[in-house]
Protein backbone atom coordinates (compact mmCIF):
# COMPACT_ATOMS: atom_id res chain seq x y z
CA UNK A 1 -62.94 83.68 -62.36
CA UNK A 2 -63.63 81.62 -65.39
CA UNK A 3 -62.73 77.91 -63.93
CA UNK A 4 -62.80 76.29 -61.04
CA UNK A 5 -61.01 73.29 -60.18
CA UNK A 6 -62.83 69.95 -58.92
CA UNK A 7 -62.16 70.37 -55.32
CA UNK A 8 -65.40 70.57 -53.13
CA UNK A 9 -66.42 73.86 -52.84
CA UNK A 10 -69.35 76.20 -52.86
CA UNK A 11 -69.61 78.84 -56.24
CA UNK A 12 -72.18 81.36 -55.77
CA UNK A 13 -72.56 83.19 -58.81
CA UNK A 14 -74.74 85.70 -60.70
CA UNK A 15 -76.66 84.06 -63.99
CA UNK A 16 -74.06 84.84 -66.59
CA UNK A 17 -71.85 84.92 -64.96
CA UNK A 18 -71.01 81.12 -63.50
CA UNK A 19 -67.63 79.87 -63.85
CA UNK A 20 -66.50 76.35 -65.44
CA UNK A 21 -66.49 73.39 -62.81
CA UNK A 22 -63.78 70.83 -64.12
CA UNK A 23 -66.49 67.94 -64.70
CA UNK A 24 -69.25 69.95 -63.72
CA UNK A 25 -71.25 71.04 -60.73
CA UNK A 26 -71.94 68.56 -58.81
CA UNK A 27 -75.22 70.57 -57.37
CA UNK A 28 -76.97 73.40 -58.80
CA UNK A 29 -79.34 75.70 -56.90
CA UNK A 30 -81.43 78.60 -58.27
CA UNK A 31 -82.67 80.85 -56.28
CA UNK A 32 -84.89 84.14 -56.79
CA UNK A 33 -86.97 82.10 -58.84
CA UNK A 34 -89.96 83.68 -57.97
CA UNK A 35 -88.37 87.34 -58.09
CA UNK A 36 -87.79 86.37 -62.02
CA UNK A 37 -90.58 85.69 -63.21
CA UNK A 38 -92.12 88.60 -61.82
CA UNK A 39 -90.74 90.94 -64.52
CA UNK A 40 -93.30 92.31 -66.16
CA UNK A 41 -92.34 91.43 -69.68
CA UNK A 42 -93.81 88.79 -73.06
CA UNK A 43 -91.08 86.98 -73.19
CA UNK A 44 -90.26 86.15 -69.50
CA UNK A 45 -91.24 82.69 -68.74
CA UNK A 46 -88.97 81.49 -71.91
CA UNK A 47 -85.81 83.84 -71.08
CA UNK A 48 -86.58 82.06 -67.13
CA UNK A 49 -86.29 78.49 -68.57
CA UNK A 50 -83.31 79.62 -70.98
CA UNK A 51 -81.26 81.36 -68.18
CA UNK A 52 -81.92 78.17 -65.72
CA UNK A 53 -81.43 75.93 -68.51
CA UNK A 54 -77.84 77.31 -69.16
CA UNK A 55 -77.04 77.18 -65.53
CA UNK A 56 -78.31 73.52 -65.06
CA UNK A 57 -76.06 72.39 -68.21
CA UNK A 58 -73.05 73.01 -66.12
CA UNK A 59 -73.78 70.70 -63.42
CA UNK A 60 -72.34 67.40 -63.33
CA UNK A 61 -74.58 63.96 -65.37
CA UNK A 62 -75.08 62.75 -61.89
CA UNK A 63 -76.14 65.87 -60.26
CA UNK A 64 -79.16 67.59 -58.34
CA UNK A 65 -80.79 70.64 -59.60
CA UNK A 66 -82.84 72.74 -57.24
CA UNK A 67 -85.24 75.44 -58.35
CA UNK A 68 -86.52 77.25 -55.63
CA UNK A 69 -90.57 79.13 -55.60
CA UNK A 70 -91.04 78.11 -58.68
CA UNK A 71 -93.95 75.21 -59.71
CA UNK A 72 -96.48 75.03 -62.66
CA UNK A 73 -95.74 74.75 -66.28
CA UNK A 74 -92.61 76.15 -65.94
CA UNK A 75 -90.79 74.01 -63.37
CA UNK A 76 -92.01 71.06 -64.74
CA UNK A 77 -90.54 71.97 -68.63
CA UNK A 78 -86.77 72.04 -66.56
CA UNK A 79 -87.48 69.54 -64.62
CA UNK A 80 -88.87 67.18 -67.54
CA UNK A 81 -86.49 68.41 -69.75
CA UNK A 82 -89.78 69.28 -71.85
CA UNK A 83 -88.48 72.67 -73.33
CA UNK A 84 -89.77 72.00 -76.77
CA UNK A 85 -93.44 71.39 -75.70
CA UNK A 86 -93.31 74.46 -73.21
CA UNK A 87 -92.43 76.74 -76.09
CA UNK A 88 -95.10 75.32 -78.20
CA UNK A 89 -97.08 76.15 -75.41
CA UNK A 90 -96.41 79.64 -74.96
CA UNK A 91 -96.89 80.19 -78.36
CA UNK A 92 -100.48 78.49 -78.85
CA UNK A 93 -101.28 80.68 -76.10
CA UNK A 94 -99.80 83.85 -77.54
CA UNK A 95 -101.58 83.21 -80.50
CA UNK A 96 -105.27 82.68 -78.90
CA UNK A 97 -104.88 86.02 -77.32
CA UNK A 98 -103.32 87.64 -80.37
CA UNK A 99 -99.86 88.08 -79.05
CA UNK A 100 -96.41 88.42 -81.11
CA UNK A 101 -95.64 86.17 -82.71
CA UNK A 102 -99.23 85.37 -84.06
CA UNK A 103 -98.32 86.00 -87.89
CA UNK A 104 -95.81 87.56 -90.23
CA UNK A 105 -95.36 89.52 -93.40
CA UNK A 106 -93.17 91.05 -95.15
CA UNK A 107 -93.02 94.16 -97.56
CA UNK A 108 -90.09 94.34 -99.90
CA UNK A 109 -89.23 97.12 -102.63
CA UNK A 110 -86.82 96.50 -105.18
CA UNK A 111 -85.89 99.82 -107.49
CA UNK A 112 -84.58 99.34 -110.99
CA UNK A 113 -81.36 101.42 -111.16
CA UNK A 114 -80.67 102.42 -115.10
């Protein structure tokens, strides 16, 4: 299902996977939240914000958005809509305890072909 019309209903879907509401949702409720950010991974506290980011675009101007066992730095970034200063955040952090992406450099090689 790709759409859904704007007749009340409930949508449960997976993230990724969440169908068009004509005019948006007019709630949105994540759930897991918790589960998430448990992955043991760098980068899982920005995919988290991304993935409930997406979802929250889709609800309606006027609507509600519930994230559920989630609080800290993380929740308050969605619900602020503070992305920006979350990522610069995570990467002052990354970079005191010398985590990607703390610098960069490049090698190139260019051959002379006669």
């Amino acid at each position: 299902m790709l759409e859904v019309d704007e007749r009340p209903a409930l949508v449960v879907a997976t993230r990724g996977a969440e169908p068009l509401a004509a005019g948006g949702y007019r709630a949105v409720l994540l759930l897991d939240g918790e589960r998430m950010i448990a992955r043991e991974t760098l980068r899982i506290a920005e995919d988290c914000l991304r993935w409930w980011a997406d979802a929250a675009a889709l609800a309606s101007d006027d609507a509600r958005v519930f994230l559920v066992g989630v609080g800290g730095r993380l929740a308050t970034a969605l619900a602020t809509h503070s992305i920006p200063a979350f990522a610069r955040g995570e990467l002052a952090d990354r970079r005191a305890l010398g985590f990607p992406p703390r610098r960069g450099w490049r090698r190139s090689t260019a051959f002379r072909m006669r």
